[in-house]
Protein backbone atom coordinates (compact mmCIF):
# COMPACT_ATOMS: atom_id res chain seq x y z
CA UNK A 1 -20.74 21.68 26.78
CA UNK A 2 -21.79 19.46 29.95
CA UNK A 3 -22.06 16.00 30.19
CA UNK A 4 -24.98 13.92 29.87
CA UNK A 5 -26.62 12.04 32.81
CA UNK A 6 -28.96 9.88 31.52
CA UNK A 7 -31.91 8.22 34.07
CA UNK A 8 -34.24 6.30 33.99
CA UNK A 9 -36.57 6.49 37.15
CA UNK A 10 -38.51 3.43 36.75
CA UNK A 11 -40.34 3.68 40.92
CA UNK A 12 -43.65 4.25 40.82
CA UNK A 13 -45.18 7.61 41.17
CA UNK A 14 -48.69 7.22 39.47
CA UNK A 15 -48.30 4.45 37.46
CA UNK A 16 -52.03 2.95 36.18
CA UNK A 17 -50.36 0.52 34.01
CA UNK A 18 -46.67 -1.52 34.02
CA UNK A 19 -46.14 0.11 29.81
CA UNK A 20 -44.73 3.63 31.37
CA UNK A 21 -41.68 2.04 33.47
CA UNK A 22 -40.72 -0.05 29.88
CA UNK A 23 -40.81 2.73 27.86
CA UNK A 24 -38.81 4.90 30.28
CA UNK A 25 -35.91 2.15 30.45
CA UNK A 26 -35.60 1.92 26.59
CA UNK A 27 -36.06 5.51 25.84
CA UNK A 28 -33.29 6.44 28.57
CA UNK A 29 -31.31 3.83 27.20
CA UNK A 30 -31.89 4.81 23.43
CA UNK A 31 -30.82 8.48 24.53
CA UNK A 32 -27.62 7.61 26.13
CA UNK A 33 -26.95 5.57 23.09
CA UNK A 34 -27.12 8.73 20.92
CA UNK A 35 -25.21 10.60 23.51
CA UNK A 36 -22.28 7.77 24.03
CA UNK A 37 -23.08 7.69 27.27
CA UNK A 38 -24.61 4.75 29.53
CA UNK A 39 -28.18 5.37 31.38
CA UNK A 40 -28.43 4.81 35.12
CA UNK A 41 -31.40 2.56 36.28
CA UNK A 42 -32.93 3.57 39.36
CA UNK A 43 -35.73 2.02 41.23
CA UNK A 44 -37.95 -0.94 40.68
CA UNK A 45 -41.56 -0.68 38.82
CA UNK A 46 -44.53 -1.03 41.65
CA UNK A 47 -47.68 -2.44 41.12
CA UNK A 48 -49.43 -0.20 38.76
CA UNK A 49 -52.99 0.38 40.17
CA UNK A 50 -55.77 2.87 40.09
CA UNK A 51 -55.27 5.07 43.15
CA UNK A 52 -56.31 8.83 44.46
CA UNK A 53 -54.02 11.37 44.65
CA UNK A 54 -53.95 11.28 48.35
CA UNK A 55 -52.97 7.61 48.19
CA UNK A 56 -50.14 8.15 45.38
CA UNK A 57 -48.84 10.54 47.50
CA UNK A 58 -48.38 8.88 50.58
CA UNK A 59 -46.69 5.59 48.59
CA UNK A 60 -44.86 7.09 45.89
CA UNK A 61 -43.42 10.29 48.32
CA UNK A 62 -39.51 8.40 48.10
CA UNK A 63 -39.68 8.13 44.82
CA UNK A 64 -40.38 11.77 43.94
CA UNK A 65 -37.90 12.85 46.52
CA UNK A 66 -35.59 11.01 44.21
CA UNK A 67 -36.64 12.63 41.05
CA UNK A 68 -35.90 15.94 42.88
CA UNK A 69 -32.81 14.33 43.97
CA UNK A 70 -31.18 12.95 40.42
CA UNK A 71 -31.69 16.33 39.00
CA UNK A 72 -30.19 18.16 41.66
CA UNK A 73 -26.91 15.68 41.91
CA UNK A 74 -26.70 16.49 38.04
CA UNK A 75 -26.98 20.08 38.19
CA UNK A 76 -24.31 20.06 41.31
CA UNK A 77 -21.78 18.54 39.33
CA UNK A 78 -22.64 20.80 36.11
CA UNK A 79 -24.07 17.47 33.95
CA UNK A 80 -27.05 17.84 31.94
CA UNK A 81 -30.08 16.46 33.69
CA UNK A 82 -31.91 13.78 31.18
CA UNK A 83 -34.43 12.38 33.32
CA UNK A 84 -36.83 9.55 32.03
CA UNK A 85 -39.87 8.75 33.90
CA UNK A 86 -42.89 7.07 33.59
CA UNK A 87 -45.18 10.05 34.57
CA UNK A 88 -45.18 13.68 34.88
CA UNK A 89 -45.72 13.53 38.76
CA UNK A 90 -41.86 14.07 38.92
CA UNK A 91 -42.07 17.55 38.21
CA UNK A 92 -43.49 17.88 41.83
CA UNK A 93 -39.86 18.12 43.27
CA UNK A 94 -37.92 18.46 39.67
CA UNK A 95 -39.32 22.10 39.19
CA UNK A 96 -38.65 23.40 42.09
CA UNK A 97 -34.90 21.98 42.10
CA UNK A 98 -34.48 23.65 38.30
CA UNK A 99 -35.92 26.56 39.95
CA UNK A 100 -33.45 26.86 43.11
CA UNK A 101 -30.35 26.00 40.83
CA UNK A 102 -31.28 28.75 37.54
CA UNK A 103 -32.91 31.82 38.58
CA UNK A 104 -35.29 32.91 35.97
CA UNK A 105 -35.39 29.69 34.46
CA UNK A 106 -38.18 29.22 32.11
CA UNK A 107 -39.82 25.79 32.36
CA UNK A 108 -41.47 24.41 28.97
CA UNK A 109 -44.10 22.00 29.37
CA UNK A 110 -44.56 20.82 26.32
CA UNK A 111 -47.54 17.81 26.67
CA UNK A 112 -51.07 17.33 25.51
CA UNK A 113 -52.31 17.90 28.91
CA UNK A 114 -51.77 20.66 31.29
CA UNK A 115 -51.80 18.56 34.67
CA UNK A 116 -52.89 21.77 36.85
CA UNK A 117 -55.99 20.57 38.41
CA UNK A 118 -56.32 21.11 42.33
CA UNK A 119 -57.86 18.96 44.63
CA UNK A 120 -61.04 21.79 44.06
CA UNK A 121 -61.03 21.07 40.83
CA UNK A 122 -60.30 17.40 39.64
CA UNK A 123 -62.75 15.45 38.26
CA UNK A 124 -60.71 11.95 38.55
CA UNK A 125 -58.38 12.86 41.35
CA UNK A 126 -55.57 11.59 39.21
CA UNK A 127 -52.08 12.33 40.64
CA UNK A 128 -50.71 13.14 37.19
CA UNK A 129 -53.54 15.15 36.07
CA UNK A 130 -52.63 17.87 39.15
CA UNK A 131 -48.73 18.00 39.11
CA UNK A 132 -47.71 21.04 37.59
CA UNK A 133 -50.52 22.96 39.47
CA UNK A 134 -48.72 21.34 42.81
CA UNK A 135 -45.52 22.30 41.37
CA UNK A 136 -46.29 26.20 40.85
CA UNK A 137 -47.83 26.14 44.69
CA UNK A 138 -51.90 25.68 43.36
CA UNK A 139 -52.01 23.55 46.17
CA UNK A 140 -50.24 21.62 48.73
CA UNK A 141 -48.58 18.32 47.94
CA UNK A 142 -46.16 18.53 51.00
CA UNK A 143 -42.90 19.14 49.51
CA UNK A 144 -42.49 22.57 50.54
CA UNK A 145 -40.73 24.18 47.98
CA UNK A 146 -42.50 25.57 44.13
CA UNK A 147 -42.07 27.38 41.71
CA UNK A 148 -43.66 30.87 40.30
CA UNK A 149 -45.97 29.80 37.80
CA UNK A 150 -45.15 33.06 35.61
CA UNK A 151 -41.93 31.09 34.76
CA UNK A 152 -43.76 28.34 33.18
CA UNK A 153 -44.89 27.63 29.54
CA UNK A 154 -47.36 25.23 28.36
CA UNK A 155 -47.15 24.34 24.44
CA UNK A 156 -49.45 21.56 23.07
CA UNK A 157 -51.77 21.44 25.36
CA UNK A 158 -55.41 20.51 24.21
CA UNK A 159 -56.81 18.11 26.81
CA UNK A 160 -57.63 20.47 29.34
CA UNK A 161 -60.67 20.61 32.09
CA UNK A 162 -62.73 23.85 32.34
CA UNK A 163 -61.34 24.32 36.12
CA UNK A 164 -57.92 23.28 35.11
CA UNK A 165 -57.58 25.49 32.38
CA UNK A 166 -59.25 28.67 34.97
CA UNK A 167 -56.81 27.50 37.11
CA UNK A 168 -54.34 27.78 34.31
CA UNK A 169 -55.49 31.76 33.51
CA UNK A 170 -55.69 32.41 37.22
CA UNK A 171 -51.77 31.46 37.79
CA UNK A 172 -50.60 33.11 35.25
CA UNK A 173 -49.26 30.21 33.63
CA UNK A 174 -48.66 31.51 29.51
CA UNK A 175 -50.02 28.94 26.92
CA UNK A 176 -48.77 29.26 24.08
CA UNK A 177 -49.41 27.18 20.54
CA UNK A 178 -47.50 27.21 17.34
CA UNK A 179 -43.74 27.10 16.83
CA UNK A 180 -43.48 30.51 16.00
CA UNK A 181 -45.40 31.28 19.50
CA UNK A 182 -43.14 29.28 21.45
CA UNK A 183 -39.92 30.30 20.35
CA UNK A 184 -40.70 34.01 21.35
CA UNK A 185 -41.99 32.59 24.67
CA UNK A 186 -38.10 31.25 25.68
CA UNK A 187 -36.48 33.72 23.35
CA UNK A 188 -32.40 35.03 25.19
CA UNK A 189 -33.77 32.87 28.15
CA UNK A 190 -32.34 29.58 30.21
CA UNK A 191 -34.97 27.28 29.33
CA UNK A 192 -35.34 23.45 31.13
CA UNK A 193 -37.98 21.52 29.05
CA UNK A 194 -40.64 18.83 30.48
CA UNK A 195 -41.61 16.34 27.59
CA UNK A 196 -44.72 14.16 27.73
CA UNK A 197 -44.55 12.30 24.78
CA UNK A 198 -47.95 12.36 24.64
CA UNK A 199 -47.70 15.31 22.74
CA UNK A 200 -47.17 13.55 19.92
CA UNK A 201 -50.51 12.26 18.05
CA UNK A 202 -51.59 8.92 19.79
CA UNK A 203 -51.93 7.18 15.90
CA UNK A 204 -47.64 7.75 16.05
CA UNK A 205 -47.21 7.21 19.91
CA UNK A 206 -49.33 5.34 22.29
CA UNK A 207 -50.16 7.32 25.36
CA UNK A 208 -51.53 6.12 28.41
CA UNK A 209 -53.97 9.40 28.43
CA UNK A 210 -54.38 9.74 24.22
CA UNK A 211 -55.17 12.99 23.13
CA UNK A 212 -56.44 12.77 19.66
CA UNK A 213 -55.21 15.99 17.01
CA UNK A 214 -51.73 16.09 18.25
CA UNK A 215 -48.87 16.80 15.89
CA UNK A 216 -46.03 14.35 14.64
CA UNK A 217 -43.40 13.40 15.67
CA UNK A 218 -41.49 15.07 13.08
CA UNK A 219 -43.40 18.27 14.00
CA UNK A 220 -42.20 18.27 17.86
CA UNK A 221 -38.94 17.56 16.60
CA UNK A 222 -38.97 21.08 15.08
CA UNK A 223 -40.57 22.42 17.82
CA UNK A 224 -37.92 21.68 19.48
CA UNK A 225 -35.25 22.69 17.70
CA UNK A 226 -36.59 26.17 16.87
CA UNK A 227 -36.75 26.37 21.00
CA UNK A 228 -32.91 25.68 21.34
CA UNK A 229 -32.26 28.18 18.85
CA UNK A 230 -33.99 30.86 20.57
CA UNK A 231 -33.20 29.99 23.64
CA UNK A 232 -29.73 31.09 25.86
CA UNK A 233 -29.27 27.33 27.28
CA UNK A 234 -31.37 24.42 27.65
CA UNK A 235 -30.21 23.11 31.47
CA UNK A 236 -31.84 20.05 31.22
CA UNK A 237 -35.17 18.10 30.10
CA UNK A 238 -37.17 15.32 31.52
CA UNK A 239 -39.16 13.15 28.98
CA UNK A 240 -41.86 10.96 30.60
CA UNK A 241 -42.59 8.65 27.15
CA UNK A 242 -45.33 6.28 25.30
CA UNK A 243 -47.14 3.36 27.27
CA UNK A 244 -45.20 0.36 26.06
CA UNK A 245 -46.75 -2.99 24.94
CA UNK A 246 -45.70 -6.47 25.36
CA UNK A 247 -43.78 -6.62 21.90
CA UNK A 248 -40.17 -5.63 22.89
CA UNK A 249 -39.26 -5.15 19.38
CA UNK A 250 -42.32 -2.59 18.55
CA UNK A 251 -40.73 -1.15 21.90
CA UNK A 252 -37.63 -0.54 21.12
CA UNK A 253 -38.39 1.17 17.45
CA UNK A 254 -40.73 3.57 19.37
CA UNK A 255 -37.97 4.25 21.91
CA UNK A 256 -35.62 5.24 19.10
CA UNK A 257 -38.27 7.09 17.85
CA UNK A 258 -38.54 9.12 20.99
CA UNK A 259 -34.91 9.81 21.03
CA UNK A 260 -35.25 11.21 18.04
CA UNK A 261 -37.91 13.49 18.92
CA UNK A 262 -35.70 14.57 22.21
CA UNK A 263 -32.30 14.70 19.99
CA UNK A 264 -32.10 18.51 19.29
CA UNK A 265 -32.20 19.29 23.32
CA UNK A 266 -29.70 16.84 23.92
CA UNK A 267 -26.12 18.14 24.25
């Protein structure tokens, strides 16, 4: 079985407040804890702000490239890519390395949003809200490579935008609901797995987008398992976790908690 590498990417990519970076140190480090492993810290927060996607772009463009970067230095050396972030904007250049590395890979976005908006048809023009629609090749974020958007799977979505979830359709992006549903979806298959915690009902989590309706936590959890057992291989996941407060203690239980949640795809 490979080895853990355990990361928390704690740059800026479209950070609106400083919670994100928190939680993705003290989940990382509350994974490697479970794996007996240490997690690497890389980067520095930035100044959380309210920005266009154009903008977040432009500033955060070395810190994707790094995203794209730790999982492909995992995957090289045949570790198991645990990447902990503060958004989903990663997947940008994470994707597309899963992609180039496992042909046929299916990618499982499990979150309560489906971030495929295009520049056409955003109504915030939130980075974070239009990532996965960049990552499948919807539109251009200059990064050059993406990934075929028939490989992906959305579970848990219910936040959607009438043009993102056209968009959605239009791709041919499957979305999927129910653990039953899902586990056929990645059934005999290599599967890497994106985790937005906000999945998880915001009264259990706190999200920085909350999604009301969501299941538990212990619900995800069996998500998840049932997914491994169908599966042929999870080859990695990347977890981007609750907006943390100013109570470090509070923190650190809902950290633990999120490491429980991610437990069944570690290795």
């Amino acid at each position: 079985m490979s080895e853990p590498s355990v990361v928390a990417l704690l740059c800026r990519t479209s950070d609106r407040s400083a919670g994100g970076a928190r939680a993705a140190r003290a989940v990382a480090e509350a994974i490697a804890a479970r794996c007996e492993t240490t997690a690497r810290i890389v980067g520095s927060p930035g100044d959380p702000r309210d920005s266009l996607y154009e903008e977040d772009l432009r500033d955060s463009r070395g810190c994707l490239l790094e995203a794209g970067g730790q999982i492909d230095d995992a995957l090289d050396a045949g570790r198991f890519p645990v990447l902990v972030s503060a958004h989903c904007s990663i997947c940008v250049t994470t994707l597309p390395v899963v992609a180039g590395h496992v042909p046929g890979v299916r990618i499982l976005w499990v979150d309560a949003h489906g971030d495929f908006n295009t520049p056409r048809t955003t109504l915030s023009g939130f980075f974070g809200g239009m990532c996965l629609a960049a990552a499948c090749g919807r539109w251009d974020a200059g990064f050059g490579n993406t990934i075929d958007p028939t490989q992906v799977i959305v579970a848990g979505a219910r936040d959607l935008d009438p043009g993102e979830a056209e968009e959605l359709s239009a791709a041919g992006v499957l979305v999927v609901d129910g653990v039953g549903a899902v586990a056929d979806a990645v059934d005999g298959h290599s599967v890497f797995v994106h985790l937005d915690l906000d999945v998880v009902d915001p009264t259990e989590l706190p999200a920085s987008f909350p999604a009301p309706g969501g299941p538990s936590t212990a619900a995800v959890r069996t998500l998840l398992e049932e997914v491994v057992a169908a599966a042929d291989r999870i080859v990695g996941v990347e977890i981007t976790p609750f907006d943390a407060s100013d109570d470090e203690e509070d923190n650190e239980r809902m950290a633990d908690r999120c490491a429980w949640i991610a437990e069944p795809l570690l290795p």
